[in-house]
C-alpha atoms as a PDB file:
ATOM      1  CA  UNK A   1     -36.819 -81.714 -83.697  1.00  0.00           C
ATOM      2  CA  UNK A   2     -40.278 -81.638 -84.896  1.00  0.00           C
ATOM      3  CA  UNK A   3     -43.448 -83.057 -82.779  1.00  0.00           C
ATOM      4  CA  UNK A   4     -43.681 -85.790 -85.927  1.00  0.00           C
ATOM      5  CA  UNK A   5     -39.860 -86.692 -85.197  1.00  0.00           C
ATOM      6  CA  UNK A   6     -40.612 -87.417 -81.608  1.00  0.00           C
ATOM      7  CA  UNK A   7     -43.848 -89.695 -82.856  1.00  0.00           C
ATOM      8  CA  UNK A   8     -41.755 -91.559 -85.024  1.00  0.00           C
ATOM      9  CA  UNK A   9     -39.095 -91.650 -82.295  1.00  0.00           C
ATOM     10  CA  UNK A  10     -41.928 -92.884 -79.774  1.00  0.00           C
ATOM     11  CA  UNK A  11     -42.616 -95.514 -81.838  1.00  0.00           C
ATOM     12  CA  UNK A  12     -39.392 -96.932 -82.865  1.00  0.00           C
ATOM     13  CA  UNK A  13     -38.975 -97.138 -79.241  1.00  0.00           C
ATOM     14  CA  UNK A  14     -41.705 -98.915 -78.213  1.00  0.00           C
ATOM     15  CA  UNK A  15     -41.330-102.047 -80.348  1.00  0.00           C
ATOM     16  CA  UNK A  16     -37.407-102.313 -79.826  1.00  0.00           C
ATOM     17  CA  UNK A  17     -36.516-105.435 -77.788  1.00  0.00           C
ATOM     18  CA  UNK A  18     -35.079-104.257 -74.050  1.00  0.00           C
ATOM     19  CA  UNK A  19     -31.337-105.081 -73.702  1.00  0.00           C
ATOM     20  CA  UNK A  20     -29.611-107.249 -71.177  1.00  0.00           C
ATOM     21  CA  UNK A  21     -27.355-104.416 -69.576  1.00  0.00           C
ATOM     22  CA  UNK A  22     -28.188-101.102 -69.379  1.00  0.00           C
ATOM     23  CA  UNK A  23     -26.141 -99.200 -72.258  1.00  0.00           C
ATOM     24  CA  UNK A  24     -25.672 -95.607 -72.844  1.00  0.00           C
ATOM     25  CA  UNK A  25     -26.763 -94.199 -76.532  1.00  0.00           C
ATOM     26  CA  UNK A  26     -26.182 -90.460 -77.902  1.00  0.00           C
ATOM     27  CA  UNK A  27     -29.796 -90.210 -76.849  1.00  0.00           C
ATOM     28  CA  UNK A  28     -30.364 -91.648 -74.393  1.00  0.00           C
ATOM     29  CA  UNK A  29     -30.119 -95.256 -71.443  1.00  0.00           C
ATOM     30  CA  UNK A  30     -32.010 -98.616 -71.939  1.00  0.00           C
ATOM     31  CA  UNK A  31     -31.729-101.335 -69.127  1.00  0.00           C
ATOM     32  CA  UNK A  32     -32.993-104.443 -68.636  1.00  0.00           C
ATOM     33  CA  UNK A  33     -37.218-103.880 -69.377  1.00  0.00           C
ATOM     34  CA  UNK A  34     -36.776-100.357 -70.755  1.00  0.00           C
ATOM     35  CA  UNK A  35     -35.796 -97.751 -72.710  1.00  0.00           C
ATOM     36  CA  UNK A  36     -35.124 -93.744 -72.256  1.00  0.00           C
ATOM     37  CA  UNK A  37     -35.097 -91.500 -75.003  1.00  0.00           C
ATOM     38  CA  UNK A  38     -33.857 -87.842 -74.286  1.00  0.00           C
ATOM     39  CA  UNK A  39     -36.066 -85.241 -77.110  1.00  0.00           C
ATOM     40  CA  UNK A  40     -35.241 -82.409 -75.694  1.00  0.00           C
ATOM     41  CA  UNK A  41     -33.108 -80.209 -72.890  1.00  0.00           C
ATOM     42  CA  UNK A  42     -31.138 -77.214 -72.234  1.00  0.00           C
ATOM     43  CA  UNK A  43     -27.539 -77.329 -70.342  1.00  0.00           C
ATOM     44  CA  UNK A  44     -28.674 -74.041 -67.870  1.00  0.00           C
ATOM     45  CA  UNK A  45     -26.011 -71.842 -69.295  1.00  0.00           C
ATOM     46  CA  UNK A  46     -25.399 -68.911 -66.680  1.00  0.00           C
ATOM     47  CA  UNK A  47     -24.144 -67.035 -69.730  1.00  0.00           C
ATOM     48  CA  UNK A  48     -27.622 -66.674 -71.310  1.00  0.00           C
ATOM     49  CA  UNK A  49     -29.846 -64.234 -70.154  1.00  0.00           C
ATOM     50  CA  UNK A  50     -33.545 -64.984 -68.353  1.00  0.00           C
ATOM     51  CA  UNK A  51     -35.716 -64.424 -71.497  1.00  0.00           C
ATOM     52  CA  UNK A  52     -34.101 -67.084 -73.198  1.00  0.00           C
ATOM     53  CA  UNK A  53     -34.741 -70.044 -70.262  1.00  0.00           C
ATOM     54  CA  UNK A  54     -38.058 -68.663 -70.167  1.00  0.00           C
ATOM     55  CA  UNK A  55     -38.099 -68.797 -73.644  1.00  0.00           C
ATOM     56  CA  UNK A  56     -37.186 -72.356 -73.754  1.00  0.00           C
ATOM     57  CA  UNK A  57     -38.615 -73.677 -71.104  1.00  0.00           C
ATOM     58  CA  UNK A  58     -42.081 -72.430 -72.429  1.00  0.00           C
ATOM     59  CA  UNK A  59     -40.952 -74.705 -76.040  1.00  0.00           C
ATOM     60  CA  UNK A  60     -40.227 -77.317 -73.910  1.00  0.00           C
ATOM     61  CA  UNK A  61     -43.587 -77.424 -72.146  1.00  0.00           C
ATOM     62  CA  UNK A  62     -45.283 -76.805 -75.288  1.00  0.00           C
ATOM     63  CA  UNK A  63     -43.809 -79.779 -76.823  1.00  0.00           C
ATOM     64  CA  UNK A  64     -44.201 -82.118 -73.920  1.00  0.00           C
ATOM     65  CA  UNK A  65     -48.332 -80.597 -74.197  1.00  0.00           C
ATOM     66  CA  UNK A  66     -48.408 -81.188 -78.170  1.00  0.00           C
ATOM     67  CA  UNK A  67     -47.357 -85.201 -77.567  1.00  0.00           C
ATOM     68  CA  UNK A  68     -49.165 -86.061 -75.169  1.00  0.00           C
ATOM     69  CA  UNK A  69     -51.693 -84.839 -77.527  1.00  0.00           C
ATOM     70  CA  UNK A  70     -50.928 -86.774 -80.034  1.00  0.00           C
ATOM     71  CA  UNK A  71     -50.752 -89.610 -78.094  1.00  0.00           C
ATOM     72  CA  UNK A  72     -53.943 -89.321 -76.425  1.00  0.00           C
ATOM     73  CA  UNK A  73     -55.025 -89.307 -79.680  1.00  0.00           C
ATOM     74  CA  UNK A  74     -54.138 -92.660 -80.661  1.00  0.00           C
ATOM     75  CA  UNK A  75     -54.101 -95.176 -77.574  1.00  0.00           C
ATOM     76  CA  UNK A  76     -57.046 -92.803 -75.520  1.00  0.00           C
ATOM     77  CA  UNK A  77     -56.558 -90.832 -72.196  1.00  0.00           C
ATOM     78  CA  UNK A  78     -53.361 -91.952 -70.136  1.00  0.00           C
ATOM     79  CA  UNK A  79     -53.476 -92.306 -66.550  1.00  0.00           C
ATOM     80  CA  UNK A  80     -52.225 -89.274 -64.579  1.00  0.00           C
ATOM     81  CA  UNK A  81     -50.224 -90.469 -62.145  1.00  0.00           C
ATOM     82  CA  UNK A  82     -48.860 -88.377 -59.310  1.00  0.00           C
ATOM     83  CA  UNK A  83     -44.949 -89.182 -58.164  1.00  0.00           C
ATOM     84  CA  UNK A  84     -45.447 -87.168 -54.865  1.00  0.00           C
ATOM     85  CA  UNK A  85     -45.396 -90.263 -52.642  1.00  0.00           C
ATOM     86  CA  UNK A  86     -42.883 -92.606 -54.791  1.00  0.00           C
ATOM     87  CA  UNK A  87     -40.582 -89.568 -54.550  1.00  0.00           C
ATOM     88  CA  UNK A  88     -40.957 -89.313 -50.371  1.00  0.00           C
ATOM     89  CA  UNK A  89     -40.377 -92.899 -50.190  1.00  0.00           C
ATOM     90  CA  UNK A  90     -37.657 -93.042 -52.331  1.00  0.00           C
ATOM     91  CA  UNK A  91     -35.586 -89.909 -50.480  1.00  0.00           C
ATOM     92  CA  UNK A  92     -36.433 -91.763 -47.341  1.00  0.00           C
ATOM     93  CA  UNK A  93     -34.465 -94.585 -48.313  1.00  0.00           C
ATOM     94  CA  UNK A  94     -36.832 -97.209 -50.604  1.00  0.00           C
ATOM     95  CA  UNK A  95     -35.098 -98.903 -53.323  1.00  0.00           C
ATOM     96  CA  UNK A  96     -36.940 -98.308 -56.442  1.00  0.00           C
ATOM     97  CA  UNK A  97     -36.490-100.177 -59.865  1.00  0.00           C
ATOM     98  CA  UNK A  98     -34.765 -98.790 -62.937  1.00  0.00           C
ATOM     99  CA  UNK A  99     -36.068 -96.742 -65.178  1.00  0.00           C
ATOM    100  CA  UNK A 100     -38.226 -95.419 -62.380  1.00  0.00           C
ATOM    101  CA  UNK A 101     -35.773 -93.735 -59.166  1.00  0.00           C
ATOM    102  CA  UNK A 102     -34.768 -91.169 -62.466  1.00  0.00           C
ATOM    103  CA  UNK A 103     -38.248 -90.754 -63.271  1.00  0.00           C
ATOM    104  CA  UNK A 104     -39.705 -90.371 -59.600  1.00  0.00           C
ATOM    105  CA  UNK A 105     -36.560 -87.909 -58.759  1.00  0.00           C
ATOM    106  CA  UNK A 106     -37.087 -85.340 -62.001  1.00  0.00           C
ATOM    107  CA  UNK A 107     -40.676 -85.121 -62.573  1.00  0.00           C
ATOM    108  CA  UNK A 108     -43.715 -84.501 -60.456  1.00  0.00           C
ATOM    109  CA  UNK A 109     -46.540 -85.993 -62.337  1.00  0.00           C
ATOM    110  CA  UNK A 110     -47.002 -88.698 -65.718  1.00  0.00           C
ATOM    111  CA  UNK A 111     -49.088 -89.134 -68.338  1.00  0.00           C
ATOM    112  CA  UNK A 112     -49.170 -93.061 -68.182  1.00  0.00           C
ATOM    113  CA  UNK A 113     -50.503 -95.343 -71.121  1.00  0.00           C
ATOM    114  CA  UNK A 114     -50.528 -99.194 -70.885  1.00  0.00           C
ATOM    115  CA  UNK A 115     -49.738-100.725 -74.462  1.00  0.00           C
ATOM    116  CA  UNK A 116     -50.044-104.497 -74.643  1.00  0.00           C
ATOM    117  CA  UNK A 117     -47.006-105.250 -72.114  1.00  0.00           C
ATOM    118  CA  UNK A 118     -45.601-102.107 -72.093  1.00  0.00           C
ATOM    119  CA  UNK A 119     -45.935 -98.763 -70.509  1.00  0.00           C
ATOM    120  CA  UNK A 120     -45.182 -95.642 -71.855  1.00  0.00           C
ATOM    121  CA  UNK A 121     -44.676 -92.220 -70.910  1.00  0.00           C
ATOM    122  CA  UNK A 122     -43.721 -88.351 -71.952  1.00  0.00           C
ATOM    123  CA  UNK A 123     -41.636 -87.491 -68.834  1.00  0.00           C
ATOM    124  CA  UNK A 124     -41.505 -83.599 -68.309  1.00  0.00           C
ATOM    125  CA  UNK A 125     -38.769 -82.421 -65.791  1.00  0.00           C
ATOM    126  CA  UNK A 126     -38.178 -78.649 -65.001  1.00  0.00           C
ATOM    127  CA  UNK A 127     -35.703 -76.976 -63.054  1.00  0.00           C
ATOM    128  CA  UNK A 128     -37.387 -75.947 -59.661  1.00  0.00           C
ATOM    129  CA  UNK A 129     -34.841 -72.542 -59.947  1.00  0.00           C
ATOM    130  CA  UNK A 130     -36.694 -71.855 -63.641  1.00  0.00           C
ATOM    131  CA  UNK A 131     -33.437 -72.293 -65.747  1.00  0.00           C
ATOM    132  CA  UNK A 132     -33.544 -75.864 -67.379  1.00  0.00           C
ATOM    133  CA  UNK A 133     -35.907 -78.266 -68.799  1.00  0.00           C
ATOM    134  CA  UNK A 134     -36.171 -81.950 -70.147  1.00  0.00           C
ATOM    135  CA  UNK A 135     -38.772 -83.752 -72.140  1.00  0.00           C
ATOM    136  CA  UNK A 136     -37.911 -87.396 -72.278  1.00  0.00           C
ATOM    137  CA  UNK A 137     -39.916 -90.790 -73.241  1.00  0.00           C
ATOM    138  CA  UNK A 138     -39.737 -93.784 -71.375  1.00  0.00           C
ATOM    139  CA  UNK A 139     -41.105 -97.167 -72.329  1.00  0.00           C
ATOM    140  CA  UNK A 140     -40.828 -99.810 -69.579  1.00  0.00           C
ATOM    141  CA  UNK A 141     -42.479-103.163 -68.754  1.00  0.00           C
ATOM    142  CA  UNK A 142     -41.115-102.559 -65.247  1.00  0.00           C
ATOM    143  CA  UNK A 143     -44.331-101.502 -63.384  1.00  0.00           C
ATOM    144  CA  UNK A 144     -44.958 -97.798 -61.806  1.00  0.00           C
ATOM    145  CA  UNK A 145     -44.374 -97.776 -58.134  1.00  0.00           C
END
């Protein structure tokens, strides 16, 4: 998918009405005050060699870079927020709100923008072992812990 695809994704997205239940699409989970859109991953594949994870994982980051961006572009400079601390409270035993145990658990830092009710973030997760990678939007009213 192109970096325009994702925009237009983004922005679907962010004006769709939250659902009741959380339901499953082909791309991705929406819940009661969000949504989760999956743009792009690799299934690690033990059959492919380590240039192409680095390979991919290096498009991945690059596309995560090029929308937030974009982004930054339109609604200013998000708030970097690190999930260090959410992330130790969490694995010590903290109940957390949907969308964000997910979020806390796969990434280590957000680009975080506030839009009218909503928040709204490009979630990058990668594989601590270097084969896999996930770029992902979330838009939530369900504040950051």
């Amino acid at each position: 998918m192109t970096t325009a695809h994702h925009l237009r994704l983004i922005d679907g997205v962010r004006s769709r009405e939250f659902p009741s239940e959380r339901t499953a699409s082909g791309s991705g989970v929406s819940g009661p005050g969000f949504h989760t859109v999956h743009l792009y991953g690799e299934e690690v594949s033990w059959s492919a060699d380590e240039e192409d994870h680095v390979e991919r994982r290096a498009q991945c980051q690059a596309d995560h870079d090029a929308l937030v961006t974009l982004l930054t572009l339109r609604w200013g400079e998000p708030q970097a927020v690190s999930l260090w601390s959410a992330r130790e409270r969490l694995l010590a035993g903290e109940e957390m709100a949907e969308p964000w145990a997910d979020t806390v658990l796969g990434c280590e830092h957000l680009p975080l923008w506030r839009m009218d009710d909503r928040w709204i973030t490009v979630t990058l997760h990668l594989e601590r072992d270097g084969t896999g990678c996930e770029l992902s939007v979330l838009v939530t009213s369900v504040d950051p812990p």
